[in-house]
C-alpha atoms as a PDB file:
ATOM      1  CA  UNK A   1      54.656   2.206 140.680  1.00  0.00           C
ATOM      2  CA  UNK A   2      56.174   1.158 143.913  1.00  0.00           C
ATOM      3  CA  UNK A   3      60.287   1.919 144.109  1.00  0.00           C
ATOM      4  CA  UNK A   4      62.842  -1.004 144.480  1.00  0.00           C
ATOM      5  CA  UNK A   5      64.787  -0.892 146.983  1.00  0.00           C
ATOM      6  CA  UNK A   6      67.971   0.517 144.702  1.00  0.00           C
ATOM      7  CA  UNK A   7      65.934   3.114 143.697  1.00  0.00           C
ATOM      8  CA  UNK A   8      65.010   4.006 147.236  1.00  0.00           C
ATOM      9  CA  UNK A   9      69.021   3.784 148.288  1.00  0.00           C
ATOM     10  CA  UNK A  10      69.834   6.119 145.673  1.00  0.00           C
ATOM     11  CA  UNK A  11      67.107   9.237 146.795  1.00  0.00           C
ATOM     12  CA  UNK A  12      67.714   8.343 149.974  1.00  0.00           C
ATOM     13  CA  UNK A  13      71.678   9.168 149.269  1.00  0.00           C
ATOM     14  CA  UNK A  14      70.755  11.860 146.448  1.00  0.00           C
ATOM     15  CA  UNK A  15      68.968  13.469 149.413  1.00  0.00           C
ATOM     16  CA  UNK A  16      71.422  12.934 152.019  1.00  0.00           C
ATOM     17  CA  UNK A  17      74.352  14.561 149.982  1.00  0.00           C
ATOM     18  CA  UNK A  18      71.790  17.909 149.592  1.00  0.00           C
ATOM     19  CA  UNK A  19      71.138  18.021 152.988  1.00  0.00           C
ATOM     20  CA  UNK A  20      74.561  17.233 154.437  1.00  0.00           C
ATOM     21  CA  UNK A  21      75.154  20.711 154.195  1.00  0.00           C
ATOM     22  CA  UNK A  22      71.911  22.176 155.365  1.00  0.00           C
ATOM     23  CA  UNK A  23      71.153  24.360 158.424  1.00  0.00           C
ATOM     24  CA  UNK A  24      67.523  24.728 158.635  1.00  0.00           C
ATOM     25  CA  UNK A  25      64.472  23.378 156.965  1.00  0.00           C
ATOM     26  CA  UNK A  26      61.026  23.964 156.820  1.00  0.00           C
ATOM     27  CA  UNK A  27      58.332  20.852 156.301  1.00  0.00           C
ATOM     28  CA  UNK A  28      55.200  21.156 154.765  1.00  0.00           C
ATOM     29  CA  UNK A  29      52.163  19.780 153.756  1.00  0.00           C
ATOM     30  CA  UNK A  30      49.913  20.181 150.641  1.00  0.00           C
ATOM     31  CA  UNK A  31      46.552  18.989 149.202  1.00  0.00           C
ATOM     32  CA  UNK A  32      45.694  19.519 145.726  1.00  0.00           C
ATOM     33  CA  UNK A  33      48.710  21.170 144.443  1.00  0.00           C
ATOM     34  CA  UNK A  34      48.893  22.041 141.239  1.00  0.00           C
ATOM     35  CA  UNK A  35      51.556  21.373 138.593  1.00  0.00           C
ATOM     36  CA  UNK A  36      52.028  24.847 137.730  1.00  0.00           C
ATOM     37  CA  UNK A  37      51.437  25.596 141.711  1.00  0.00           C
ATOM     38  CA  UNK A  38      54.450  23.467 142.180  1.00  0.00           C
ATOM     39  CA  UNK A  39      56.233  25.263 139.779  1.00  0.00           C
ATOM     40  CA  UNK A  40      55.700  28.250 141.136  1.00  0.00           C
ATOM     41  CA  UNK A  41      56.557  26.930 144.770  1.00  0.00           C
ATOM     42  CA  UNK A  42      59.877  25.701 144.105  1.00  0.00           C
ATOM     43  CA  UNK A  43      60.637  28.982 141.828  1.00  0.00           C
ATOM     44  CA  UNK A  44      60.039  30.853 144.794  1.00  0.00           C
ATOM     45  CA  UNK A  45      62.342  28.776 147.012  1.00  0.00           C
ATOM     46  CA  UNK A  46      65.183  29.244 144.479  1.00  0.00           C
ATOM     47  CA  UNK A  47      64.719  32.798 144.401  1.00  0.00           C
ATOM     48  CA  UNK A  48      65.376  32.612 148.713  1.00  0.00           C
ATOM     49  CA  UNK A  49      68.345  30.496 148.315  1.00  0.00           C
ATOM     50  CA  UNK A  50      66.692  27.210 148.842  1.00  0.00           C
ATOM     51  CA  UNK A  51      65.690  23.816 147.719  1.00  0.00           C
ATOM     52  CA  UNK A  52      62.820  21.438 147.665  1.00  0.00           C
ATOM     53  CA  UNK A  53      61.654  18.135 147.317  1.00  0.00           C
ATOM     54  CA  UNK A  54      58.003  16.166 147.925  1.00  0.00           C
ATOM     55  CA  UNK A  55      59.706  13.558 150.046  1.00  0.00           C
ATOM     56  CA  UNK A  56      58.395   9.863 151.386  1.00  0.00           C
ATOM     57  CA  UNK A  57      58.251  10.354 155.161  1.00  0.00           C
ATOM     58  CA  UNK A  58      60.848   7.270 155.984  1.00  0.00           C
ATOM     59  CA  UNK A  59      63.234   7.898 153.068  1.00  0.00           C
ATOM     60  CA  UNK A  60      63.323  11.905 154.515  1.00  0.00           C
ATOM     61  CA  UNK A  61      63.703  10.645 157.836  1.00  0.00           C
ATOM     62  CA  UNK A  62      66.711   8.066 156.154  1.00  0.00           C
ATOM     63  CA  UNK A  63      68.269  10.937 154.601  1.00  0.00           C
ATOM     64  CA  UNK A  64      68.393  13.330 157.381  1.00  0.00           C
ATOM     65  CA  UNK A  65      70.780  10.833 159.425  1.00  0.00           C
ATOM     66  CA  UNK A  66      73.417  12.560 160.879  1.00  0.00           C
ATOM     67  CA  UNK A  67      72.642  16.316 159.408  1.00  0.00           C
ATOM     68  CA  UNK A  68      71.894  19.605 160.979  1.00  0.00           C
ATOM     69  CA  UNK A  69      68.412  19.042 159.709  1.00  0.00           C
ATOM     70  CA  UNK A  70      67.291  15.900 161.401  1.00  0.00           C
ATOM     71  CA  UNK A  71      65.183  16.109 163.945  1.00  0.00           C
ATOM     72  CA  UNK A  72      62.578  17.454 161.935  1.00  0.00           C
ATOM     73  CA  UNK A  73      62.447  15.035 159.034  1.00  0.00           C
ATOM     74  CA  UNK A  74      61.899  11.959 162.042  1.00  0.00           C
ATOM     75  CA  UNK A  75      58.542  11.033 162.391  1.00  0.00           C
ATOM     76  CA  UNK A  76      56.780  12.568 159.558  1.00  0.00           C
ATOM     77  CA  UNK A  77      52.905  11.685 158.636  1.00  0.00           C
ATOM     78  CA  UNK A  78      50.884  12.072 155.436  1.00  0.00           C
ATOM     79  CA  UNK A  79      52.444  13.856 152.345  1.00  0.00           C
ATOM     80  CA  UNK A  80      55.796  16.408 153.114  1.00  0.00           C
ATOM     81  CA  UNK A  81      57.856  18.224 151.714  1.00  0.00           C
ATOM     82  CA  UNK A  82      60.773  20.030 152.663  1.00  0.00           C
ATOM     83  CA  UNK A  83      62.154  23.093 151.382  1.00  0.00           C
ATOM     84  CA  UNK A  84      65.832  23.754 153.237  1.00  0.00           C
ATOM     85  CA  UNK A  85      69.287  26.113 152.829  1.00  0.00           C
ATOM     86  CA  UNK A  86      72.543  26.377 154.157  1.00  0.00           C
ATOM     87  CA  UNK A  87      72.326  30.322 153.726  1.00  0.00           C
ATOM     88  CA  UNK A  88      69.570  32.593 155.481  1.00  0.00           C
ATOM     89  CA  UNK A  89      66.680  30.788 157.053  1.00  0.00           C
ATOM     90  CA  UNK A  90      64.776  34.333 157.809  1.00  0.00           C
ATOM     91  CA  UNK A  91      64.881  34.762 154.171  1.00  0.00           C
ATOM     92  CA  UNK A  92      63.438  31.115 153.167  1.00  0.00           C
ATOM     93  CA  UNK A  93      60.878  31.753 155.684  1.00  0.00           C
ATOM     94  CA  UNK A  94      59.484  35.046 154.245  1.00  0.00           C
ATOM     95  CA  UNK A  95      59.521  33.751 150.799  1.00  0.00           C
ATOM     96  CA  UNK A  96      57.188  30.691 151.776  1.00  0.00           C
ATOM     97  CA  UNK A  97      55.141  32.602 154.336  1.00  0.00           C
ATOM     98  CA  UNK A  98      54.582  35.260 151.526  1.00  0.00           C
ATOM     99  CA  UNK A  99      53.410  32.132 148.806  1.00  0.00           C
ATOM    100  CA  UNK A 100      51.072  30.635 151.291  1.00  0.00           C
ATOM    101  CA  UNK A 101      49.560  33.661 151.769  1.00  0.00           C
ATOM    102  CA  UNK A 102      47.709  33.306 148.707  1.00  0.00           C
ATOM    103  CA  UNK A 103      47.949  29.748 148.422  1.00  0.00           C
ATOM    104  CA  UNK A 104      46.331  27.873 150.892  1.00  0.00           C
ATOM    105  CA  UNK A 105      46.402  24.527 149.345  1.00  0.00           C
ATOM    106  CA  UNK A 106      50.553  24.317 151.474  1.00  0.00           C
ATOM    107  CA  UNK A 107      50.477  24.242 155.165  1.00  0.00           C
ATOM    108  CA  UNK A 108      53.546  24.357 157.575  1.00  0.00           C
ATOM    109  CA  UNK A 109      53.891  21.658 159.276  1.00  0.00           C
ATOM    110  CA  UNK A 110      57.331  22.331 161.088  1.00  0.00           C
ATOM    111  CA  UNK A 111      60.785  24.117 160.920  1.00  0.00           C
ATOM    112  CA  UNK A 112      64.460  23.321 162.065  1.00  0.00           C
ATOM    113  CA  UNK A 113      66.926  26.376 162.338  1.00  0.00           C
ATOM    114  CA  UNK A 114      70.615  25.285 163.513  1.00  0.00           C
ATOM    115  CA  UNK A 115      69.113  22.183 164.923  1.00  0.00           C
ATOM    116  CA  UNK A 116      66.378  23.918 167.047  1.00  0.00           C
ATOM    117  CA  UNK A 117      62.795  22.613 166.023  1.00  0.00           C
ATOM    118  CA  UNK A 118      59.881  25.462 165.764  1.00  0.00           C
ATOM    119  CA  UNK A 119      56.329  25.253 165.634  1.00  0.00           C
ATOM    120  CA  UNK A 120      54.395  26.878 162.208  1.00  0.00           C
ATOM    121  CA  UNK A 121      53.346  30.015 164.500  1.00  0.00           C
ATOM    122  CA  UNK A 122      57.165  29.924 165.074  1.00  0.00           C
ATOM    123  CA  UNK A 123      57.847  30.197 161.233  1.00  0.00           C
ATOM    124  CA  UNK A 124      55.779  33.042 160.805  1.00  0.00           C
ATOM    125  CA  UNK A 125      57.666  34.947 163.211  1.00  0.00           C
ATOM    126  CA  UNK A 126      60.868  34.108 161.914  1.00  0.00           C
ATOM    127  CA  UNK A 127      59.393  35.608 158.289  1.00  0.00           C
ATOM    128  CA  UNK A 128      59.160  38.471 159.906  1.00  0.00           C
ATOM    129  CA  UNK A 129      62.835  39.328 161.118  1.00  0.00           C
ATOM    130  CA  UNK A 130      64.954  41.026 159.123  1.00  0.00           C
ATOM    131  CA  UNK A 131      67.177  38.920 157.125  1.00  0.00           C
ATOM    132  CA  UNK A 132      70.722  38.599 157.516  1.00  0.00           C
ATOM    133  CA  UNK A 133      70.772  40.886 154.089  1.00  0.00           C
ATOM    134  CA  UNK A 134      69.047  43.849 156.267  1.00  0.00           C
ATOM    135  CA  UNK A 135      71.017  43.048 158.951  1.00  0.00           C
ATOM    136  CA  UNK A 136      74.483  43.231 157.426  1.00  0.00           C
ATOM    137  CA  UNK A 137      73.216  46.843 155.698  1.00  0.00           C
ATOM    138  CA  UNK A 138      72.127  48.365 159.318  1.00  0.00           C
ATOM    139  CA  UNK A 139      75.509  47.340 160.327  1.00  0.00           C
ATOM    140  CA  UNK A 140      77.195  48.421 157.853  1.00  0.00           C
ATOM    141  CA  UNK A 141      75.481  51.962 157.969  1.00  0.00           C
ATOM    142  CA  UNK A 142      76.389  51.982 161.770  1.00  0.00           C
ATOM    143  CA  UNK A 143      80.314  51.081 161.224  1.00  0.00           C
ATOM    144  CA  UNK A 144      80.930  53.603 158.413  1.00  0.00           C
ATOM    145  CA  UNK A 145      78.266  56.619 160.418  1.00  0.00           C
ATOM    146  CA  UNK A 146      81.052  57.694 162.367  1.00  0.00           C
ATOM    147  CA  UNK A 147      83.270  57.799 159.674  1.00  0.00           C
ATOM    148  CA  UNK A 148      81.018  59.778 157.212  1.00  0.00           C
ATOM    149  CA  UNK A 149      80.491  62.369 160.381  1.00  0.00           C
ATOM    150  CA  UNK A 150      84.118  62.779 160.558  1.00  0.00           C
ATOM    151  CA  UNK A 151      84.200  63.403 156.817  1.00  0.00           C
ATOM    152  CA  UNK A 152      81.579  66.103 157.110  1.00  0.00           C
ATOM    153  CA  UNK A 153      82.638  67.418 159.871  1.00  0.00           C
ATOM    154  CA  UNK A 154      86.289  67.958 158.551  1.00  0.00           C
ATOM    155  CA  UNK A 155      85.290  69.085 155.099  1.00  0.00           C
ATOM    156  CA  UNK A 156      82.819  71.965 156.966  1.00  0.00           C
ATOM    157  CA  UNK A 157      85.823  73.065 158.701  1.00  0.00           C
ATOM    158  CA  UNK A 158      88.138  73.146 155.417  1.00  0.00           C
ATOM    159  CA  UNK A 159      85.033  75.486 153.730  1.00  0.00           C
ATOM    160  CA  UNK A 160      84.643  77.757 157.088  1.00  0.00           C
ATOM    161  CA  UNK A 161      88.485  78.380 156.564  1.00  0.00           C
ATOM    162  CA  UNK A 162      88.363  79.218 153.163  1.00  0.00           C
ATOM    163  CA  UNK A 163      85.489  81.635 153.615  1.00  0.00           C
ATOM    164  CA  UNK A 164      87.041  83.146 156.381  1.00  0.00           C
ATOM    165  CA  UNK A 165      90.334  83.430 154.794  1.00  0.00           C
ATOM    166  CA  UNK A 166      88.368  84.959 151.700  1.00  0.00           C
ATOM    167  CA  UNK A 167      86.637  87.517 153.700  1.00  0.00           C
ATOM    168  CA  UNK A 168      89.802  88.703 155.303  1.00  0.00           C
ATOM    169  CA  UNK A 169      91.649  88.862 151.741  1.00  0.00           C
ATOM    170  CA  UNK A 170      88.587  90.935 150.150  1.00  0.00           C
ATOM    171  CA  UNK A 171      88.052  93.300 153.323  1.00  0.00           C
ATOM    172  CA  UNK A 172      91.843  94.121 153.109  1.00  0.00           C
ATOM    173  CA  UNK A 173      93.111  92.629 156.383  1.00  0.00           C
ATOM    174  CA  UNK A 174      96.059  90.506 155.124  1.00  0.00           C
ATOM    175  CA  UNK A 175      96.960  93.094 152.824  1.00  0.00           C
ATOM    176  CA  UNK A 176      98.053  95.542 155.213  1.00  0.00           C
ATOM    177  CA  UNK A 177     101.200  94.213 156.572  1.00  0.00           C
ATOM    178  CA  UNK A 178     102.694  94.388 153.029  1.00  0.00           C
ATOM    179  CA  UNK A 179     101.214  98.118 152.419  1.00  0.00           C
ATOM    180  CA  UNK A 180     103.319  99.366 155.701  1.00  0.00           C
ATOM    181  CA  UNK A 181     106.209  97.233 154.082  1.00  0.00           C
ATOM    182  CA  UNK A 182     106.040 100.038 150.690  1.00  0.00           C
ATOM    183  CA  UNK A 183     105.583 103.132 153.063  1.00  0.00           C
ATOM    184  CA  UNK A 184     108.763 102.042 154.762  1.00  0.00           C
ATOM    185  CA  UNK A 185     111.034 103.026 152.295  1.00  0.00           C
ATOM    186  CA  UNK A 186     109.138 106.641 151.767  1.00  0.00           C
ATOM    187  CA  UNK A 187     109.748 107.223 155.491  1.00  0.00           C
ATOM    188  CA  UNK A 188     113.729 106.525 155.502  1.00  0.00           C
ATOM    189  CA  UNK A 189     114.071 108.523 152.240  1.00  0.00           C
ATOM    190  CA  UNK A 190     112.421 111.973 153.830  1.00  0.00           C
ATOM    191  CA  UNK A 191     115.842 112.877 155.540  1.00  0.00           C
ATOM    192  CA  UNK A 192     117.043 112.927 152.203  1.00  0.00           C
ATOM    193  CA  UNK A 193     115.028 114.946 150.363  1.00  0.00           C
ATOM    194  CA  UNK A 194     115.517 117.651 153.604  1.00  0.00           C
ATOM    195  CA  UNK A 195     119.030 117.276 153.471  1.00  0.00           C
ATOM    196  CA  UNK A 196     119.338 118.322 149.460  1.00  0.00           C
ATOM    197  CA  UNK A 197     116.698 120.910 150.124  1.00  0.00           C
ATOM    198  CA  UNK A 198     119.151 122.357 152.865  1.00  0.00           C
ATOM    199  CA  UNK A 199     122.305 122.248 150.309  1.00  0.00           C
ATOM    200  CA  UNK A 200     120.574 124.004 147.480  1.00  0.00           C
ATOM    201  CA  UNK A 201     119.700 126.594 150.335  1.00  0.00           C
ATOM    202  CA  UNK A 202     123.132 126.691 150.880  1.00  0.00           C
ATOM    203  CA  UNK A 203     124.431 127.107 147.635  1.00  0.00           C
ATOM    204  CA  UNK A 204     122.264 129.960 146.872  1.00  0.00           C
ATOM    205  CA  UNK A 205     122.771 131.787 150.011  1.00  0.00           C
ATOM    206  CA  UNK A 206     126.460 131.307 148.853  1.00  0.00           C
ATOM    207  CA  UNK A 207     126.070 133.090 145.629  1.00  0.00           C
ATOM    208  CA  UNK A 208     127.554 136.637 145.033  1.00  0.00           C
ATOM    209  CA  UNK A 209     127.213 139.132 141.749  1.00  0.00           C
ATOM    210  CA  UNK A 210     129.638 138.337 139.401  1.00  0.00           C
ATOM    211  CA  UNK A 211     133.077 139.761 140.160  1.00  0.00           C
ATOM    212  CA  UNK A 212     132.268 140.388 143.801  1.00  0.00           C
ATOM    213  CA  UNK A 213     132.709 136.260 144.385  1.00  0.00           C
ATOM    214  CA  UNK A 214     134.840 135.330 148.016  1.00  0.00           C
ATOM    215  CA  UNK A 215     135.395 138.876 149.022  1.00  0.00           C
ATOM    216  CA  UNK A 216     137.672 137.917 152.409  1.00  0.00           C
ATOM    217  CA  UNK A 217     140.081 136.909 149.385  1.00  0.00           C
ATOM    218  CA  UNK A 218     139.470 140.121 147.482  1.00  0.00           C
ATOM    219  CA  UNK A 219     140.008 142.429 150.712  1.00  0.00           C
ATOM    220  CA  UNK A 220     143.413 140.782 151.115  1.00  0.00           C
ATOM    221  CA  UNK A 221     144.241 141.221 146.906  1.00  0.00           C
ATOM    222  CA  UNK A 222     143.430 144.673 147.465  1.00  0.00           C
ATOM    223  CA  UNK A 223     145.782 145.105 150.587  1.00  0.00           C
ATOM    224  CA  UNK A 224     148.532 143.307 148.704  1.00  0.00           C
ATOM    225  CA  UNK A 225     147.440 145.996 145.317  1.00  0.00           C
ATOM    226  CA  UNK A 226     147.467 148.708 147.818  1.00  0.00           C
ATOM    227  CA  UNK A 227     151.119 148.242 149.615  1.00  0.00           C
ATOM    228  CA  UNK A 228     152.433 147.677 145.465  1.00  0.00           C
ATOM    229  CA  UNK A 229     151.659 150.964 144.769  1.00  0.00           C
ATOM    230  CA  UNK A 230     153.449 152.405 147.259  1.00  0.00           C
ATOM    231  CA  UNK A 231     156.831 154.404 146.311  1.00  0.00           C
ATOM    232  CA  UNK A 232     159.172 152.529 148.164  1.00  0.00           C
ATOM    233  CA  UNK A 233     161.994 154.070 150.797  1.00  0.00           C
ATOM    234  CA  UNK A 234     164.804 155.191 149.188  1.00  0.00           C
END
């Protein structure tokens, strides 16, 4: 049943509003699709971020006015459709080149990426960059590679350090210092141990039998015992 002409106006602005916002498309072409093909087709488009419609060549190229995605809807011929995204066209590229690998009933017919047009050789080697998923990891693994070096390199040296302080520790090498602290003392105190050896020489050399004790003082008693017994002049 042919549309009216409201009907038309409102997919042509249904359309419009989805891809107002688009940055790249990819048209294609199909004969003897499938329901459950279709199905299958869009489910894969979802999965890459994208959306897609069977579109009327003059209401796509209606639509397209004034987006990012309108040079390749102008012009169209025989049955399209259009699968497009705002997000990563590398991505929407793979997932359809991978489906029409083993469906050959959809042909590409042409692409748009940020307003450049590309032929379908020119879509197959888009599906084979890496997407901007892949490229945000390899960039990310370059930014933080220094980092993680640094890391390893500073927790190697914190582990050398301990081993080397342990090794010192168990062969006895910061030990020593506090061993010639304790012999310190033993050193100083060896004058004193000569010095009371000397005075108990002393003393015993000073030691007389008993009652023969200081005998310059007993010489001079014995002079003064002497001169006592002495008649004294008349």
């Amino acid at each position: 049943m042919a549309l009216t002409k409201a009907k038309k106006s409102d997919k042509v602005k249904a359309l419009a509003t989805e891809l107002e916002g688009s940055t790249s498309a990819i048209i294609g072409s199909f004969k003897g699709l499938t329901a459950s093909k279709d199905f299958e087709l869009r489910k894969v488009i979802r999965s890459a971020g994208g959306h897609y419609h069977v579109v009327k060549n003059k209401l796509a190229a209606r639509s397209a006015q004034g987006t990012k995605v309108e040079a390749a809807l102008q012009g169209l011929k025989g049955v399209s459709s259009v699968a497009y995204t705002s997000g990563d066209p590398v991505a929407l590229a793979k997932a359809l080149s991978e489906w029409v690998k083993e469906n050959a009933e959809f042909t590409f017919k042409l692409g748009i990426v940020d307003g450049k047009l590309i032929q379908p050789a020119e879509i197959e080697q888009l599906a084979k960059l890496p997407g901007k998923q892949e490229l945000f990891s390899k960039l990310l693994f370059l930014i933080n590679s220094p980092a993680q070096r640094l890391v390893t390199v500073l927790n190697a040296t914190g582990r050398n350090l301990a081993v080397v302080v342990n090794q010192g520790v168990q062969q006895g090498k910061y030990g020593a210092p506090a061993a010639k602290a304790e012999a310190a003392p033993a050193v100083e105190a060896a004058p004193v141990a000569e010095v009371a050896a000397a005075h108990v020489e002393e003393a015993a050399a000073g030691e007389q039998p008993s009652g023969a004790a200081e005998p310059e003082n007993g010489t001079a008693s014995q002079a003064g015992e002497a001169a006592s017994t002495e008649p004294a002049e008349g």
